[in-house]
Protein backbone atom coordinates (compact mmCIF):
# COMPACT_ATOMS: atom_id res chain seq x y z
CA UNK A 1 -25.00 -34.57 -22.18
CA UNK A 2 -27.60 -36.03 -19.68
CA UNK A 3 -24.66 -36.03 -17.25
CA UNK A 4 -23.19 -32.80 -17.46
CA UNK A 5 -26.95 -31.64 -17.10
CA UNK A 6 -27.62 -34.29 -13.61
CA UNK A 7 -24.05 -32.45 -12.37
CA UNK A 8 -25.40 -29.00 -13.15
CA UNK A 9 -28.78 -29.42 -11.55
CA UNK A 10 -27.10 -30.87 -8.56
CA UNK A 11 -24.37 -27.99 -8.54
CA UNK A 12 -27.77 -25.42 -8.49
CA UNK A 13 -29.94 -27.76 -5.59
CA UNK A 14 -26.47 -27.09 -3.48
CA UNK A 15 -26.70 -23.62 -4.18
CA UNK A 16 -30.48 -22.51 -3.85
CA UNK A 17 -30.86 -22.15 -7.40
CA UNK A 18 -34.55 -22.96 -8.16
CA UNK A 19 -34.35 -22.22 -11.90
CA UNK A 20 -31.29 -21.33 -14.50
CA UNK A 21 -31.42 -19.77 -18.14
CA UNK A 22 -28.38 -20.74 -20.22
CA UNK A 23 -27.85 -17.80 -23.05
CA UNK A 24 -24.73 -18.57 -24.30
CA UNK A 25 -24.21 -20.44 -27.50
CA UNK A 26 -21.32 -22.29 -26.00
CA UNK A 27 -22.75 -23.29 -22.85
CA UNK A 28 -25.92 -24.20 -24.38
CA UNK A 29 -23.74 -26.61 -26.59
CA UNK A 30 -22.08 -28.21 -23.86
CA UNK A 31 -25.62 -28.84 -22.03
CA UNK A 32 -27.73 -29.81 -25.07
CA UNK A 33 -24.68 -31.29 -27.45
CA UNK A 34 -26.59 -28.74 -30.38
CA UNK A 35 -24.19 -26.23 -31.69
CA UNK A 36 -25.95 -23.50 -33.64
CA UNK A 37 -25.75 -19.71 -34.20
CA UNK A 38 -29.14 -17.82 -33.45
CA UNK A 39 -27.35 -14.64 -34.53
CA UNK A 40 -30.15 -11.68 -32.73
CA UNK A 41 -32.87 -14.67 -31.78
CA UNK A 42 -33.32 -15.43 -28.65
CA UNK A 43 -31.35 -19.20 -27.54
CA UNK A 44 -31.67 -20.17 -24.80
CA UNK A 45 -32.14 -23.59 -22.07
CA UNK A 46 -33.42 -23.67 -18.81
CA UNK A 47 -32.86 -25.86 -16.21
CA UNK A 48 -34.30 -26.77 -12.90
CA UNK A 49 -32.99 -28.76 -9.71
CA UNK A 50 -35.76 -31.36 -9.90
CA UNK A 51 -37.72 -31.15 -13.74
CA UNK A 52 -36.92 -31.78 -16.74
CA UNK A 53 -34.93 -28.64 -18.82
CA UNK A 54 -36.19 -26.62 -21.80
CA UNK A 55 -34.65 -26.29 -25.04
CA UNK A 56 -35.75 -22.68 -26.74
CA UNK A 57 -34.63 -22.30 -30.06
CA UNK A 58 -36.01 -20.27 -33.92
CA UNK A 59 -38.72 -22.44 -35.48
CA UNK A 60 -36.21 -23.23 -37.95
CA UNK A 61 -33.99 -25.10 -36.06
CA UNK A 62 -36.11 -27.14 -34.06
CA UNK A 63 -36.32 -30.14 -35.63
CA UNK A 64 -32.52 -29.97 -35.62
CA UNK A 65 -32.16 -29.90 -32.20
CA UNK A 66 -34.16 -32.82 -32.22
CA UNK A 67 -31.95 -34.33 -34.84
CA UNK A 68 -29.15 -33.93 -32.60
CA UNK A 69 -30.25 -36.35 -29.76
CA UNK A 70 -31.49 -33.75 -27.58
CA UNK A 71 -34.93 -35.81 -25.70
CA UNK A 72 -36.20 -32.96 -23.33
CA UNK A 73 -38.77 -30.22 -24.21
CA UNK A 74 -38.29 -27.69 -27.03
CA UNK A 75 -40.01 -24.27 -27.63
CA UNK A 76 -39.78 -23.41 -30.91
CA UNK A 77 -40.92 -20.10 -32.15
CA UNK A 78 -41.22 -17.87 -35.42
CA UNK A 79 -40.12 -14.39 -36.14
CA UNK A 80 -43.52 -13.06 -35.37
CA UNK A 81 -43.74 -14.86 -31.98
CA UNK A 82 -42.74 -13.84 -28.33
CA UNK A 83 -40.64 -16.78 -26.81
CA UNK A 84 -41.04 -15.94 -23.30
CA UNK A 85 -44.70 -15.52 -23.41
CA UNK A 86 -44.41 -19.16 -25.02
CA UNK A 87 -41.65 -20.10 -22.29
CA UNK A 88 -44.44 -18.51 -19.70
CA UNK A 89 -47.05 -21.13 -20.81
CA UNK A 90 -44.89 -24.10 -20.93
CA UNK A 91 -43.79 -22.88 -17.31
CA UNK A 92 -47.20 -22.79 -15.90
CA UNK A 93 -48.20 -26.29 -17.59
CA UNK A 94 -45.73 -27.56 -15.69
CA UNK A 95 -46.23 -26.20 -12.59
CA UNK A 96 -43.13 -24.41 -12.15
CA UNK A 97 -43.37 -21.15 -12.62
CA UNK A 98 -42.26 -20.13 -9.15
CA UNK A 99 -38.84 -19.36 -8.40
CA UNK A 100 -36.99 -17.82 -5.41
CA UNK A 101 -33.87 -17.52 -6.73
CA UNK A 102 -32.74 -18.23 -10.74
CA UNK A 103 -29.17 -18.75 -12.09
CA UNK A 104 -27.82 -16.85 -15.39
CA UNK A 105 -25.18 -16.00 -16.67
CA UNK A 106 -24.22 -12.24 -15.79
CA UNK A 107 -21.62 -11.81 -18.35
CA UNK A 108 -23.87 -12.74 -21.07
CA UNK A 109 -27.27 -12.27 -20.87
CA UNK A 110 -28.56 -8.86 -22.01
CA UNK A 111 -30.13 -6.26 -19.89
CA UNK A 112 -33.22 -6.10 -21.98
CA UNK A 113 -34.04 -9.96 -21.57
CA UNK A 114 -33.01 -10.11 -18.32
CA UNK A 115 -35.56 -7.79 -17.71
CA UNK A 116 -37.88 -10.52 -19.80
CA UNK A 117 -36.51 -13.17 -18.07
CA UNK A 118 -37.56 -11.94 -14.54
CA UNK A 119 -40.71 -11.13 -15.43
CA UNK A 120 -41.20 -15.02 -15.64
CA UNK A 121 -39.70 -14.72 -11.67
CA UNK A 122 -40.97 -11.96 -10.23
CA UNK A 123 -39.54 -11.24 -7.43
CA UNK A 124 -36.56 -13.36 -7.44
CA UNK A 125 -33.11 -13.34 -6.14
CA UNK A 126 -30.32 -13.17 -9.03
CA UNK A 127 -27.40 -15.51 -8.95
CA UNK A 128 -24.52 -15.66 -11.54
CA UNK A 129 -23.89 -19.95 -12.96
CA UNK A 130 -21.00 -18.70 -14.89
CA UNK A 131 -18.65 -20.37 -12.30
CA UNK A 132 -20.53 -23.28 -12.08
CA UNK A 133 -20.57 -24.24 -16.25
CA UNK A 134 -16.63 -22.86 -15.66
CA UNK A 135 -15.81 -25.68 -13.32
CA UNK A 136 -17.37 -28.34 -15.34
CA UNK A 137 -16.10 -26.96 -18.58
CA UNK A 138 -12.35 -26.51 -17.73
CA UNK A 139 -11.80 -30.58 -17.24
CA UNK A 140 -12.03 -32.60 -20.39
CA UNK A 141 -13.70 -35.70 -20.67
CA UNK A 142 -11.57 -38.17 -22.96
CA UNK A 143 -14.41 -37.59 -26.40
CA UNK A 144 -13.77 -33.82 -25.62
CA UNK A 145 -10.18 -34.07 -25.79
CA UNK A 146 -10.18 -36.54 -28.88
CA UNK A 147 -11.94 -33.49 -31.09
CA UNK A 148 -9.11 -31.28 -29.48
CA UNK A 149 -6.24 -33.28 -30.78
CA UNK A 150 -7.93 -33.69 -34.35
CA UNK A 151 -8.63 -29.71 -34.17
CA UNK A 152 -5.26 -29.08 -33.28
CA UNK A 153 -3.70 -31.81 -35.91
CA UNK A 154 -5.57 -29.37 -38.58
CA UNK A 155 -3.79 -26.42 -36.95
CA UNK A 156 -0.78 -27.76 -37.73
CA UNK A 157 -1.84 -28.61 -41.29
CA UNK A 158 -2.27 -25.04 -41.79
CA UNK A 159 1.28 -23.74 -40.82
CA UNK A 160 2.60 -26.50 -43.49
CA UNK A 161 0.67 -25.32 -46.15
CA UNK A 162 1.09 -21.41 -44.86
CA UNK A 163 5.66 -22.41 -45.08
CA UNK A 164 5.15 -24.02 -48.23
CA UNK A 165 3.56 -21.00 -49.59
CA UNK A 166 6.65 -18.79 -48.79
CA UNK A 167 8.06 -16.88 -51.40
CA UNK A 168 9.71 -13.76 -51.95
CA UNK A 169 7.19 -10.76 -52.66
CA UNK A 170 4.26 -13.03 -51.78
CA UNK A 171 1.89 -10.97 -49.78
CA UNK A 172 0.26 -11.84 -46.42
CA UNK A 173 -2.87 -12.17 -47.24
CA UNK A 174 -2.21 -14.30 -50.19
CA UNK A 175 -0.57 -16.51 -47.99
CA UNK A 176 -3.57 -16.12 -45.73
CA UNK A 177 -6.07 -17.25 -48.21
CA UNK A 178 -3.85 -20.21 -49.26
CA UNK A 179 -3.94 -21.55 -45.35
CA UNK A 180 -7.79 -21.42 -45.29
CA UNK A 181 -8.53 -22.77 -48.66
CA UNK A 182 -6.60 -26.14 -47.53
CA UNK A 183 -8.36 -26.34 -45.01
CA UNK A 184 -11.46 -25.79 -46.27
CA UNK A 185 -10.79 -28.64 -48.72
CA UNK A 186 -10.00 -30.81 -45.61
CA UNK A 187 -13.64 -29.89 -44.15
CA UNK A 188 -12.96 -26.92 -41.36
CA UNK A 189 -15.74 -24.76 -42.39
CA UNK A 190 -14.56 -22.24 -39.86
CA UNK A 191 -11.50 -20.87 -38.17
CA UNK A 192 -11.03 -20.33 -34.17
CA UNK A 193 -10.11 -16.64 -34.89
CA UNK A 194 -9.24 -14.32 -37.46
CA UNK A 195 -6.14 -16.31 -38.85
CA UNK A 196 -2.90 -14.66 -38.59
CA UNK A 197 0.24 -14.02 -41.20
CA UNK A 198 2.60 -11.44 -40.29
CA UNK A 199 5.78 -10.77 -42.19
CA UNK A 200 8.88 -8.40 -40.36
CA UNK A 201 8.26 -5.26 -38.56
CA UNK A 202 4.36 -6.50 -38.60
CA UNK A 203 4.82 -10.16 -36.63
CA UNK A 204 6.23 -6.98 -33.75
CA UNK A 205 2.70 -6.65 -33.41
CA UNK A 206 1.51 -9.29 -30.94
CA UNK A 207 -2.38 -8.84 -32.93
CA UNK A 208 -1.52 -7.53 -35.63
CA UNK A 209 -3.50 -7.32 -38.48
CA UNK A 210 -2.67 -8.97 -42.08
CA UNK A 211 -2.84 -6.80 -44.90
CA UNK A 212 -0.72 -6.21 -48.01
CA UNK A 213 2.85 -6.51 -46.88
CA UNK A 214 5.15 -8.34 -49.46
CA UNK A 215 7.95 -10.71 -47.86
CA UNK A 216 11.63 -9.76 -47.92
CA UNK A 217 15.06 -11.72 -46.83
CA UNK A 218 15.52 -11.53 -43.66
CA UNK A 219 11.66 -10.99 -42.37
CA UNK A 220 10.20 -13.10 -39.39
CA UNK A 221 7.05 -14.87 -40.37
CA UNK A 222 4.57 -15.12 -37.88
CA UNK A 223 2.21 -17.82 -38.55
CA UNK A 224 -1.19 -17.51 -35.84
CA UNK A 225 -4.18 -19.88 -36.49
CA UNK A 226 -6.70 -22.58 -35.33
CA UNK A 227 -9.77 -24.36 -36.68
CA UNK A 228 -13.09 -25.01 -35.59
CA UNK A 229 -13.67 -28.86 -35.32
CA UNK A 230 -17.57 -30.40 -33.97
CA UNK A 231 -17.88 -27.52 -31.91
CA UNK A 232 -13.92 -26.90 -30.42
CA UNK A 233 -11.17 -25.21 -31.03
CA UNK A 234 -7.59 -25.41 -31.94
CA UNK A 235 -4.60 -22.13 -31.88
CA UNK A 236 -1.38 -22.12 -32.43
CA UNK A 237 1.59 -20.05 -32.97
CA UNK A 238 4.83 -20.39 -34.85
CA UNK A 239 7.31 -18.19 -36.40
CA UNK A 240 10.26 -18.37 -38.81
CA UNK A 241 12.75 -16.68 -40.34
CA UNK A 242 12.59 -16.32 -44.37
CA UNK A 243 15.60 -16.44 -46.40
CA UNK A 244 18.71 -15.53 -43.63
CA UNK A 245 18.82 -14.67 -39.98
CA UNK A 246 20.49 -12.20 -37.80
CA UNK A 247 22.13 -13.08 -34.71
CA UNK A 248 19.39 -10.80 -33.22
CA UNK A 249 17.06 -12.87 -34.22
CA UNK A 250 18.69 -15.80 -33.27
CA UNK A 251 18.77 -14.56 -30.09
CA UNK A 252 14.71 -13.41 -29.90
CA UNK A 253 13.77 -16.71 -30.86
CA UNK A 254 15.84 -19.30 -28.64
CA UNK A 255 14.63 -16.89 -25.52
CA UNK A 256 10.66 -17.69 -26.23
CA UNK A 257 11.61 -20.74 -26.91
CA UNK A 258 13.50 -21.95 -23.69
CA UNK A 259 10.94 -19.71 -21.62
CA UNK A 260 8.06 -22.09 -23.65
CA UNK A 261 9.78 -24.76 -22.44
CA UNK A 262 10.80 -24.21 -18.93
CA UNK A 263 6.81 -23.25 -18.32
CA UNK A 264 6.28 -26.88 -20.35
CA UNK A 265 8.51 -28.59 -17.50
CA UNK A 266 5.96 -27.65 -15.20
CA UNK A 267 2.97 -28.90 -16.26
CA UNK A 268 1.09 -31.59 -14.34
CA UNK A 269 -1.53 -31.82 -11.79
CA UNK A 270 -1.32 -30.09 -9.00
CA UNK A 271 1.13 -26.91 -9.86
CA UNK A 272 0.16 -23.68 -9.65
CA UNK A 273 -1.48 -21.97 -12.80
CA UNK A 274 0.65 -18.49 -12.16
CA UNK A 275 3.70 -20.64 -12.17
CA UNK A 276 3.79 -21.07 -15.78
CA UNK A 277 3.36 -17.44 -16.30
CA UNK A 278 6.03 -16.37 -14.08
CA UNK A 279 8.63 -19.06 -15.19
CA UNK A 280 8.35 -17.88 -18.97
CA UNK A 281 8.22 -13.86 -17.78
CA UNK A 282 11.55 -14.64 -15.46
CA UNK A 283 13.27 -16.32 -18.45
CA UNK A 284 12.74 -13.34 -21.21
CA UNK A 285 13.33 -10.41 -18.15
CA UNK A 286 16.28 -12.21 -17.47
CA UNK A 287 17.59 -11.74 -21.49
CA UNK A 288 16.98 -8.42 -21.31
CA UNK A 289 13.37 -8.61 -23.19
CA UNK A 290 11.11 -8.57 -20.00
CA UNK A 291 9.40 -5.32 -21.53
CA UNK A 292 8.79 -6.78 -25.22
CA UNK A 293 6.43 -9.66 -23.13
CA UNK A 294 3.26 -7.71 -22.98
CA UNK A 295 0.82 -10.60 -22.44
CA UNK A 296 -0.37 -13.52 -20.06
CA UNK A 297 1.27 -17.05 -21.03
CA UNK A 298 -1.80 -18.27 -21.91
CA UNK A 299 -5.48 -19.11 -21.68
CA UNK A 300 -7.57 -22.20 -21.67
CA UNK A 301 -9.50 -23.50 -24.72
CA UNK A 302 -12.05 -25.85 -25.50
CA UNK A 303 -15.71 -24.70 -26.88
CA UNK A 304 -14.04 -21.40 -26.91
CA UNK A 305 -10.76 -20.43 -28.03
CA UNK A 306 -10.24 -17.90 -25.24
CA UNK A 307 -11.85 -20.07 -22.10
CA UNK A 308 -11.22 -20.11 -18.36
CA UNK A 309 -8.44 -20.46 -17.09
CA UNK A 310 -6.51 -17.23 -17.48
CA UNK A 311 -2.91 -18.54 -17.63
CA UNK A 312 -1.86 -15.43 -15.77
CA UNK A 313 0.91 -15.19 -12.72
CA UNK A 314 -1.81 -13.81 -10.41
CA UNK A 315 -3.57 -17.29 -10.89
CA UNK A 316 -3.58 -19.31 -7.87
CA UNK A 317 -5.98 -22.03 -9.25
CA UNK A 318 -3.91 -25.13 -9.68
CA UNK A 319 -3.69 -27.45 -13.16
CA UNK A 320 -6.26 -30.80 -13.13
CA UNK A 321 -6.16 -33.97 -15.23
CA UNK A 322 -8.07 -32.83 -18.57
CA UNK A 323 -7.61 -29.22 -18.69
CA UNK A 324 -6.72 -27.53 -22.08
CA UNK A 325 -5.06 -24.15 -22.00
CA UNK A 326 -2.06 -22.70 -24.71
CA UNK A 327 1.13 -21.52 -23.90
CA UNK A 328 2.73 -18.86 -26.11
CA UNK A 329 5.06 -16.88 -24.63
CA UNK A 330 6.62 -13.94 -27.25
CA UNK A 331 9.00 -10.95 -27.41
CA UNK A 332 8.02 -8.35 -29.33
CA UNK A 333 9.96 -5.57 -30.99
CA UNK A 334 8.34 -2.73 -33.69
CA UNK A 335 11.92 -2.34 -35.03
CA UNK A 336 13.02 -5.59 -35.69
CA UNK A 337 9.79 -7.65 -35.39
CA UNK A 338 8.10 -11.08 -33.13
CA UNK A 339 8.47 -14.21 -32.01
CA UNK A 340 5.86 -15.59 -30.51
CA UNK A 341 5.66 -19.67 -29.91
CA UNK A 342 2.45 -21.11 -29.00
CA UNK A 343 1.14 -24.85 -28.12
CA UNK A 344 -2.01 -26.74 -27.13
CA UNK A 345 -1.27 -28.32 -24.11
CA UNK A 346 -3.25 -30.99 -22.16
CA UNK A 347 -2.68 -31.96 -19.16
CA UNK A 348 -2.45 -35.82 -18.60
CA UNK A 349 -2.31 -38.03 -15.00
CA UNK A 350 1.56 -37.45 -14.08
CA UNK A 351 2.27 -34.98 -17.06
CA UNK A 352 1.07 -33.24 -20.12
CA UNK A 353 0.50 -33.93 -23.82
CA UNK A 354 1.19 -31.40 -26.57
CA UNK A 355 -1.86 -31.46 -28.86
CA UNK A 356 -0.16 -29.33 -31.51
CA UNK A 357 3.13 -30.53 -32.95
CA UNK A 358 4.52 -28.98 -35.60
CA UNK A 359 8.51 -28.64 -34.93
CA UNK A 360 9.30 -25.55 -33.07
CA UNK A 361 13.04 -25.18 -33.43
CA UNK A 362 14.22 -22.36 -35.37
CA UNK A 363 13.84 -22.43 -39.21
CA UNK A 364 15.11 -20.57 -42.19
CA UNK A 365 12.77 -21.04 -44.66
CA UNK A 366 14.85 -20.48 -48.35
């Protein structure tokens, strides 16, 4: 942690940043190594060029930042106290309550304490460290990736146990709540996302919602989940057929399939993010099914399911040692229902590593 923080204050001196005020629970993680959800109390770090940062947290979690390793200041206040009057104090103790130009991050912060936040700078210029926390943030370091690979070994944990519950008239969500309680016994106390089970005409639906839809012969099963592990994330995406399968549905499923691949062939440092996209979106237009691809291949993951990069074909930004992203191309059709294939991939020195594993060739579950 004290070197992602020595990077980020030198990233600010470079850019004129005198002062910056981390909101987000995520990038407050990565800076402090404390993951914890405020829910509407103020959390928040700041950081400065050449002093040490400042942790603000509740009261009641401040000797658990503490706990956690973090050895800079910490502000802790109650319900009926006013953090940034406290944050003003600590400021002026320190002599550095003067500021020129301060870093947040635009996207985040609310308009209400960014009003309270410069009134501790009056006067100052505003600039946006959202790209800065992005940069750092997209590459892995090897613990980061580690808690990736066990995240995404958990992911595909959960399809097993969501195929083995299969059964004729079993309804999504009881499949649903099967997944989670396994995993719950193996210790994920939460999931990436809203997990996933969609059965025919529904897995069509590329966010579609589960509900009470029993499962027939002949229905796709679309499986979509991931797990929370020490603070990241997992996804992934698989789909089968229950029972017997149309030539239709043959055909569906081998397209997303050899377009996951082809962008798969692609990835090591150095190409071109859009590349994937576009490689996966020629396959499918070429088999007829370019209009049933609504979405972007991917997206990047880490602290956040849904991260920087977009895996989009406008994305010029090239692939690095250590990045994380998914790649899940699908075809969707209301009619006759969705495929939709999706991996954690991370990108190694020459190549790439698949995090999540779980066979993707096409199966008839009986």
């Amino acid at each position: 942690m004290e070197q992602r923080l020595e990077r980020f204050s030198a990233a600010m001196k470079e850019q004129g940043i005198d002062a910056a005020f981390i909101n987000s629970t995520e990038n407050f993680f990565y800076l402090t190594g404390f993951h914890t959800d405020p829910h509407e109390r103020l959390l928040g770090l700041l950081v400065f060029p050449d002093s040490e940062p400042i942790a603000i947290v509740p009261g009641m979690e401040s000797g658990q930042i503490r706990n956690s390793g973090w050895k800079h200041e910490v502000i802790g206040y109650g319900d009926h106290e006013n953090p940034w009057d406290k944050m003003k104090d600590s400021l002026a103790k320190k002599s550095i309550a003067e500021a020129k130009r301060i870093g947040l991050e635009k996207e985040v912060l609310s308009y209400g304490r960014s009003e309270s936040l410069m009134s501790l700078y009056p006067g100052a210029d505003v600039a946006d460290v959202a790209g800065i926390l992005n940069d750092m943030r997209v590459v892995k370091d090897k613990e980061e990736a580690e808690v990736i690979r066990r995240a995404a070994k958990l992911a595909d944990y959960g399809v097993e146990v969501g195929v083995k519950a299969l059964r004729e008239g079993i309804k999504e969500m009881e499949v649903l709540a099967k997944i989670e309680y396994e995993l719950k016994k193996k210790g994920v106390r939460e999931m990436s996302f809203s997990t996933m089970v969609l059965f025919g005409e529904k897995s069509g639906q590329p966010h579609g919602n589960p509900g009470d839809r029993t499962l027939k012969k002949g229905d796709f099963v679309l499986f979509d989940l991931g797990v929370v592990l020490d603070g990241y994330t997992s996804d992934i995406t698989r789909t089968f057929v229950f029972q017997s399968v149309s030539e239709e549905q043959k055909e569906i499923y081998n397209t997303v399939l050899k377009a996951q691949e082809g962008s798969l062939e692609l990835c090591k440092p150095g190409t071109r993010i859009g590349d994937l996209d576009q490689v996966a979106r020629d396959i499918i237009e070429q088999a007829g099914y370019g209009d049933k691809f609504p979405h972007r291949i991917g997206h990047g993951m880490g602290i956040n399911v849904h991260e920087f990069p977009s895996m989009s074909h406008l994305n010029d930004g090239r692939l690095q040692k250590g990045m994380v992203f998914t790649l899940e191309p699908g075809i969707y059709d209301p009619d006759v229902g969705g495929v939709r294939i999706e991996d954690d991939v991370l990108i190694t020195e020459d190549g790439y590593e698949t995090l999540t594993k779980f066979p993707k060739e096409l199966q008839v579950i009986e």
